[in-house]
PDB file of N, CA and C in Angstrom:
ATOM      1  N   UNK A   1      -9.021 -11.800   7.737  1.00  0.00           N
ATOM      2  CA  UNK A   1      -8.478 -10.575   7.144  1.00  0.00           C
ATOM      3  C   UNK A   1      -7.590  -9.852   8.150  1.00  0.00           C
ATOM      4  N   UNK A   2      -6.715  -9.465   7.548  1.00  0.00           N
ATOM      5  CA  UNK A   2      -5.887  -8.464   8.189  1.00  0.00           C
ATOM      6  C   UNK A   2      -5.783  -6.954   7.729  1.00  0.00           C
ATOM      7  N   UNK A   3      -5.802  -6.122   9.069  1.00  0.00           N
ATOM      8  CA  UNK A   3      -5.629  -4.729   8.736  1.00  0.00           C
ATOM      9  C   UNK A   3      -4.344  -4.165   8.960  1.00  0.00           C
ATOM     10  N   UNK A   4      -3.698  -3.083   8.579  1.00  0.00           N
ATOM     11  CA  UNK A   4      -2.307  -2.586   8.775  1.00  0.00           C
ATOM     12  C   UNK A   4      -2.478  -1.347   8.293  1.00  0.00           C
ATOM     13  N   UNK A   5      -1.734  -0.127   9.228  1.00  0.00           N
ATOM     14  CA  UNK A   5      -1.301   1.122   8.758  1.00  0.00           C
ATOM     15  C   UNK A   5       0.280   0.864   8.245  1.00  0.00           C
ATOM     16  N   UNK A   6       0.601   1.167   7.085  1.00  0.00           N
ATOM     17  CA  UNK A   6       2.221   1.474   6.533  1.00  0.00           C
ATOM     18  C   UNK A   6       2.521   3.052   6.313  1.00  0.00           C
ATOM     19  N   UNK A   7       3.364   3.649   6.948  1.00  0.00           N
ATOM     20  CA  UNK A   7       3.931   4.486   6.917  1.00  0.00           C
ATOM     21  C   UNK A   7       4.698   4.507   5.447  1.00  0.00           C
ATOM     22  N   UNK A   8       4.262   6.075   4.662  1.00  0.00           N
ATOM     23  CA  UNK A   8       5.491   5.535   3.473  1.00  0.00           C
ATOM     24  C   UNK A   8       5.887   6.927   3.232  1.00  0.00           C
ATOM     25  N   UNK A   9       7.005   6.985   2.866  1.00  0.00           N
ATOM     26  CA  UNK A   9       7.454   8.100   2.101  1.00  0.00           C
ATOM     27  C   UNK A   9       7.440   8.688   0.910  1.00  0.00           C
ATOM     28  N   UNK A  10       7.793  10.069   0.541  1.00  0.00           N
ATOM     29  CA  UNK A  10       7.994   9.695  -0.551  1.00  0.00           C
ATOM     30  C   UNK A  10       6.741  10.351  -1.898  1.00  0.00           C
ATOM     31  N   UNK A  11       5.265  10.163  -1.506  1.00  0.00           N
ATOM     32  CA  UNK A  11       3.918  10.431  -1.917  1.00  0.00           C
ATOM     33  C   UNK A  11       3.851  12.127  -2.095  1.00  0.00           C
ATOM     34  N   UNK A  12       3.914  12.134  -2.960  1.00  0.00           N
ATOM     35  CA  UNK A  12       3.202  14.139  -2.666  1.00  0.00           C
ATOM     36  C   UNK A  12       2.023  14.463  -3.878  1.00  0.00           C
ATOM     37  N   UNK A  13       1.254  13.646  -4.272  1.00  0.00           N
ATOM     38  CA  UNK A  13       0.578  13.943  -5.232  1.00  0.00           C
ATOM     39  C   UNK A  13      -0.672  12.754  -5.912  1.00  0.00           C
ATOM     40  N   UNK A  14      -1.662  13.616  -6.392  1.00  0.00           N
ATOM     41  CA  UNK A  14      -2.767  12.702  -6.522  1.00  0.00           C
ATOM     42  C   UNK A  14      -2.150  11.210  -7.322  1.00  0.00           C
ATOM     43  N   UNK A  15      -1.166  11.614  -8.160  1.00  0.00           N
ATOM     44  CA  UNK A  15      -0.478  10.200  -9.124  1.00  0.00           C
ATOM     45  C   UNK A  15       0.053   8.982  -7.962  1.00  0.00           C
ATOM     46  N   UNK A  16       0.786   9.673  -7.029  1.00  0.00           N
ATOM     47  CA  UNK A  16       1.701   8.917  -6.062  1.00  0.00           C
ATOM     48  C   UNK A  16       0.463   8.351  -5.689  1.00  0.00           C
ATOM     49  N   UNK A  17      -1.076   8.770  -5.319  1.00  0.00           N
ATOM     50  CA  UNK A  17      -2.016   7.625  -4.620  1.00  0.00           C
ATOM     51  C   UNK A  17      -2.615   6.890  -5.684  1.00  0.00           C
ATOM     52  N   UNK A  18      -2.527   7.098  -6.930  1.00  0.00           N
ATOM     53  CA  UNK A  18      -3.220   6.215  -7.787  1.00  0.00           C
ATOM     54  C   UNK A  18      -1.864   5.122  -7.985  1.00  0.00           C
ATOM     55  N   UNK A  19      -0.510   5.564  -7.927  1.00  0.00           N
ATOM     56  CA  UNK A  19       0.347   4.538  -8.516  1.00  0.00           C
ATOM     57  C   UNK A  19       0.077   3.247  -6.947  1.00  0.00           C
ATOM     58  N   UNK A  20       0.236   3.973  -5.633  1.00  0.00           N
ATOM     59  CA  UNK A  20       0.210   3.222  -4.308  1.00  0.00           C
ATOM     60  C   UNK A  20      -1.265   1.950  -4.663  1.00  0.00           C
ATOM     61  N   UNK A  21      -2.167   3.105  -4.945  1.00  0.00           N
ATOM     62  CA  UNK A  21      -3.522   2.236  -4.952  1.00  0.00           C
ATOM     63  C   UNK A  21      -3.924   0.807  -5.903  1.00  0.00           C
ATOM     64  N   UNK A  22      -3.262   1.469  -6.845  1.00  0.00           N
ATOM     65  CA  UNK A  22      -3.771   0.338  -8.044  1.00  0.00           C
ATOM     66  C   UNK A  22      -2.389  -0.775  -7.992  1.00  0.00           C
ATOM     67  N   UNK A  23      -1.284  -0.609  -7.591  1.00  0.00           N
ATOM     68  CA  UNK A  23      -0.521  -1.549  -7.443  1.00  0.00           C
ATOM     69  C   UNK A  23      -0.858  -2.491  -6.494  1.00  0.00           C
ATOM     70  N   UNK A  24      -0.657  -1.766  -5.475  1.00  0.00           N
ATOM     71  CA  UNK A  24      -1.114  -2.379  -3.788  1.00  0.00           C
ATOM     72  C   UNK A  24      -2.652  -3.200  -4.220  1.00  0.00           C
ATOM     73  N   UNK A  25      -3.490  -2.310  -4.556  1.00  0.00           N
ATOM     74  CA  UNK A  25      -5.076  -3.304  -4.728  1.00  0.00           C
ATOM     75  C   UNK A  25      -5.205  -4.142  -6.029  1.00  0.00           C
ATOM     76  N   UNK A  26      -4.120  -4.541  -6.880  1.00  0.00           N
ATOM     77  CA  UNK A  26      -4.022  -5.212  -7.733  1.00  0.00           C
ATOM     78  C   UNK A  26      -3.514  -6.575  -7.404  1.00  0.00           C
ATOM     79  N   UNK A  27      -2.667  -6.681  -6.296  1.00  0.00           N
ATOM     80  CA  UNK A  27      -2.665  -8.233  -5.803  1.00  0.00           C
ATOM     81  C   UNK A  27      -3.801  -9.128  -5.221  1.00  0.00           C
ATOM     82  N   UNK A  28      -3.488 -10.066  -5.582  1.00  0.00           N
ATOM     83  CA  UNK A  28      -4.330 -10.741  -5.052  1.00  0.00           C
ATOM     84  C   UNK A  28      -4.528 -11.074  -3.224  1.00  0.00           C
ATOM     85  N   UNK A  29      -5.187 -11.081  -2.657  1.00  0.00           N
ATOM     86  CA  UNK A  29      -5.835 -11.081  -1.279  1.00  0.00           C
ATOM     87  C   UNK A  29      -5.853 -10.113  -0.965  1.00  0.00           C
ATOM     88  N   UNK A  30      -5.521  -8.561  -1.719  1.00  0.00           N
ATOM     89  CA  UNK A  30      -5.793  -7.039  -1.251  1.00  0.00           C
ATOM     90  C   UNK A  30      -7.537  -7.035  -1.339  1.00  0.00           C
ATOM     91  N   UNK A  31      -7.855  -6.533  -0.151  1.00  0.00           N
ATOM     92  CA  UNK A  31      -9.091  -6.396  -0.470  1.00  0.00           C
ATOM     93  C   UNK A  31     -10.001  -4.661  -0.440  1.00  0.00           C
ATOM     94  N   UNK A  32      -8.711  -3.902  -0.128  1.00  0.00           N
ATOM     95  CA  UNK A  32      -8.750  -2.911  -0.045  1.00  0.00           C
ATOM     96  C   UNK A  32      -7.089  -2.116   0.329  1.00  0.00           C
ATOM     97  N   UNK A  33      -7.551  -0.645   0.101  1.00  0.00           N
ATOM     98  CA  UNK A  33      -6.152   0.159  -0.181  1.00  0.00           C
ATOM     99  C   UNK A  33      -6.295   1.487   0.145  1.00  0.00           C
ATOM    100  N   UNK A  34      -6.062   2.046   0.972  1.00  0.00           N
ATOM    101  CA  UNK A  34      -6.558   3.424   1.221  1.00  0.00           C
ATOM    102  C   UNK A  34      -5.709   4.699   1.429  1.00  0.00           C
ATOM    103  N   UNK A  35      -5.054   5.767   0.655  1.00  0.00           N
ATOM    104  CA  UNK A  35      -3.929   6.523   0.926  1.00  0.00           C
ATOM    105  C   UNK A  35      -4.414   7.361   1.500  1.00  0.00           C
ATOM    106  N   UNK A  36      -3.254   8.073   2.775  1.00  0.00           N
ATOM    107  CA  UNK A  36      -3.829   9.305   3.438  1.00  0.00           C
ATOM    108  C   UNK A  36      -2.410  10.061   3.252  1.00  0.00           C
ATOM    109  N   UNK A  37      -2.859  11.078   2.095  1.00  0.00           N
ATOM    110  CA  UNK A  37      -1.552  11.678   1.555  1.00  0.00           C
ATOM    111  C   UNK A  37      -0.845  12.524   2.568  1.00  0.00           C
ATOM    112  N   UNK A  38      -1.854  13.184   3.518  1.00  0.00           N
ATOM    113  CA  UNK A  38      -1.743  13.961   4.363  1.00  0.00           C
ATOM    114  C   UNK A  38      -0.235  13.852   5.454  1.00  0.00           C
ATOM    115  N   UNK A  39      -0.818  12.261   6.210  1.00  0.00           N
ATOM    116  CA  UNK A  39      -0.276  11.910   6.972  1.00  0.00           C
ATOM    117  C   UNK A  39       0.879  10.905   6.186  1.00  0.00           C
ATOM    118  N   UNK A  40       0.977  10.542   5.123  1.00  0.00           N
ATOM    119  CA  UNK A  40       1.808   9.549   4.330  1.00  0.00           C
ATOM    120  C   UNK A  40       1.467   8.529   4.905  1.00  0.00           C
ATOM    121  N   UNK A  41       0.383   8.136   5.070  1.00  0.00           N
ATOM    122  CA  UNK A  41       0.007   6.733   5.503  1.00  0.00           C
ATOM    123  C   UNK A  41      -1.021   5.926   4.577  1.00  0.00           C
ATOM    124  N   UNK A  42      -0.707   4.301   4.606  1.00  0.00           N
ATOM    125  CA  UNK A  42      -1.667   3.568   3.827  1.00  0.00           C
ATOM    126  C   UNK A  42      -2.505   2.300   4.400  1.00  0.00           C
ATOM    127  N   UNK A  43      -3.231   2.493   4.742  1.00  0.00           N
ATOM    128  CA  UNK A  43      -4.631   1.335   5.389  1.00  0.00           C
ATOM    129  C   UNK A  43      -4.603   0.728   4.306  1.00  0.00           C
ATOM    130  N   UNK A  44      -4.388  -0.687   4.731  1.00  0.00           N
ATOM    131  CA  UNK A  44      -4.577  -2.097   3.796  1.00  0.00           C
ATOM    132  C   UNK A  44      -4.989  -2.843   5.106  1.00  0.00           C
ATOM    133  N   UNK A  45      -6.519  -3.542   3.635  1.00  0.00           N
ATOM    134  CA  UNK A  45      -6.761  -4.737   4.471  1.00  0.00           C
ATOM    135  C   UNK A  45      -6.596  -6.074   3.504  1.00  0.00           C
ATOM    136  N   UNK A  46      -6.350  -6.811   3.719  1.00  0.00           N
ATOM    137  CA  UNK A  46      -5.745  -8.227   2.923  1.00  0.00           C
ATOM    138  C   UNK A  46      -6.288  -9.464   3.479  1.00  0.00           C
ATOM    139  N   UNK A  47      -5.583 -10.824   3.185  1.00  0.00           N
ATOM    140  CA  UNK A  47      -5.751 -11.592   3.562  1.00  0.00           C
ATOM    141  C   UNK A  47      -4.838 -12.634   3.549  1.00  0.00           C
ATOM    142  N   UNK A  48      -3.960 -12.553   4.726  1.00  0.00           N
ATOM    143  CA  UNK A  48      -2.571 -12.847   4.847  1.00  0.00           C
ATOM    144  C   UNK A  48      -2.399 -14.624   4.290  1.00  0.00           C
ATOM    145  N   UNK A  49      -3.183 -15.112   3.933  1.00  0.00           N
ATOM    146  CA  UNK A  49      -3.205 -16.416   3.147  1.00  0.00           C
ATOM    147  C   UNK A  49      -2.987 -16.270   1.661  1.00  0.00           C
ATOM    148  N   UNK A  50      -3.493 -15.474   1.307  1.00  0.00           N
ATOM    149  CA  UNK A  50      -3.153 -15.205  -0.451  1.00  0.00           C
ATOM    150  C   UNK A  50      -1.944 -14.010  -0.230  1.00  0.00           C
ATOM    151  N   UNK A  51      -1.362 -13.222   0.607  1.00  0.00           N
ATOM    152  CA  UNK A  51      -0.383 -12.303  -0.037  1.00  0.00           C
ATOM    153  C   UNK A  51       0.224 -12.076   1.663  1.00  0.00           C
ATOM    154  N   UNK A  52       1.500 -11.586   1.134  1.00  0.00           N
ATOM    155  CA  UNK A  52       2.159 -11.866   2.432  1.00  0.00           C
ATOM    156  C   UNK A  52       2.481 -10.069   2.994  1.00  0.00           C
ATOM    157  N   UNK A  53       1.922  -9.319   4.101  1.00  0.00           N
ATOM    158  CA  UNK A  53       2.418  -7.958   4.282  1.00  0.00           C
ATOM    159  C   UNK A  53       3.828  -7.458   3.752  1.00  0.00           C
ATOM    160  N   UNK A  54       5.052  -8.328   3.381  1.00  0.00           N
ATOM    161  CA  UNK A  54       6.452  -8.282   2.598  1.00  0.00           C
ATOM    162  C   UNK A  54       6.125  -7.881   0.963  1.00  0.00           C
ATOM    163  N   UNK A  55       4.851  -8.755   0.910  1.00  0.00           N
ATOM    164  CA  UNK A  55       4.866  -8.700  -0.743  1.00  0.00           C
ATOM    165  C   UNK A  55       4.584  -7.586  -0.904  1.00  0.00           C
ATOM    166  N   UNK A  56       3.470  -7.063  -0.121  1.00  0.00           N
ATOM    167  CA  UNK A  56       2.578  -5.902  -0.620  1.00  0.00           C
ATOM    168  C   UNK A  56       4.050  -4.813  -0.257  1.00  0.00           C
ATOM    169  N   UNK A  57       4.692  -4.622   0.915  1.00  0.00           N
ATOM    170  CA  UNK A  57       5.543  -3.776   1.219  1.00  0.00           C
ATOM    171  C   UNK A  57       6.800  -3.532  -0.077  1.00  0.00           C
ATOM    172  N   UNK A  58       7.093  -4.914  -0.395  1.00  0.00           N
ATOM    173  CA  UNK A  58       8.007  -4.871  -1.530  1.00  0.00           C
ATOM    174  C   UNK A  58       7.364  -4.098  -2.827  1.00  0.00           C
ATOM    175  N   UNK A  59       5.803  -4.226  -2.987  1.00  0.00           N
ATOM    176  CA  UNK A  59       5.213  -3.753  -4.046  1.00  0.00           C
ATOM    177  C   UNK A  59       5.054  -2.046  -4.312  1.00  0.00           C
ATOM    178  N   UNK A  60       5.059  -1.618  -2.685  1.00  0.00           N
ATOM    179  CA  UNK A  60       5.180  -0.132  -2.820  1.00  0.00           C
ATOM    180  C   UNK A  60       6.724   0.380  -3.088  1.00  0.00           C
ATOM    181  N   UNK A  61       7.509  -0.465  -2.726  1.00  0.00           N
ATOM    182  CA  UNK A  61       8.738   0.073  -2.383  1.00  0.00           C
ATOM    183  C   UNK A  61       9.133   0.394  -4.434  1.00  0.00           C
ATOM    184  N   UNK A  62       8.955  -0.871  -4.916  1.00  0.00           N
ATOM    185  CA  UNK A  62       8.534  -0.665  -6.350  1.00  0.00           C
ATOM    186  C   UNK A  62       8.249   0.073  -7.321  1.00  0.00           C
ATOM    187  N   UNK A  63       6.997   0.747  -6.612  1.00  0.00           N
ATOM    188  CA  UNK A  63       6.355   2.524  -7.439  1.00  0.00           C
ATOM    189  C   UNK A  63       7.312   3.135  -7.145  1.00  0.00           C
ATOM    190  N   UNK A  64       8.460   3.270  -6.130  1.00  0.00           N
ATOM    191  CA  UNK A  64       9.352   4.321  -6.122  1.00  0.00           C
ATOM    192  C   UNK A  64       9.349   4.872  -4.768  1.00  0.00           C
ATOM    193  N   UNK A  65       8.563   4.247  -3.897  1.00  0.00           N
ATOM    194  CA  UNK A  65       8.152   4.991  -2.389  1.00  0.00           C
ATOM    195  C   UNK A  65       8.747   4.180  -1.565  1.00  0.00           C
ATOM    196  N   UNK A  66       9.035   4.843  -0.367  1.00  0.00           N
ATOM    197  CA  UNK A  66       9.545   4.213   1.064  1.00  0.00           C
ATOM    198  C   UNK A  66       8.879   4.070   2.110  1.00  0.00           C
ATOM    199  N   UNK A  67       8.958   2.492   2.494  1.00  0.00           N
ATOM    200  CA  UNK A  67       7.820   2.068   3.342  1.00  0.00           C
ATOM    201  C   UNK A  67       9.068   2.065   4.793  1.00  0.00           C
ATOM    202  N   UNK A  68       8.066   3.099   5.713  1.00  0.00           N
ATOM    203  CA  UNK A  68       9.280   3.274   7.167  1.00  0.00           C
ATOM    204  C   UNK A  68       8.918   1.891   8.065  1.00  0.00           C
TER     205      UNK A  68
END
């Protein structure tokens, strides 16, 4: 498993962490998803054999947010 903080932009509201969360933890090898609206940051842990850190990054960029 792999862990990663992503910086994202963009988030200002309880929707922005449910759209981040359920996208992001809807792929497969996400095994978790964690928003910190505060800081605009997102803890993912995965498993870089089933999903690639690009995919998941491309997947936020998606909801409408910017991954720095």
């Amino acid at each position: 498993m792999e862990k990663v903080t992503l910086n994202v932009e963009g988030m200002s509201c309880g929707h922005c962490v449910k759209a981040v969360e359920g996208s992001v933890g809807a792929l497969n090898g996400v095994s978790s998803v964690k928003v910190d609206l505060t800081n605009k940051k997102v803890d993912i842990e995965y498993n870089n054999d089933e999903v690639t850190l690009e995919t998941i990054k491309e997947t936020i960029d998606d909801q409408g947010y910017e991954v720095k």
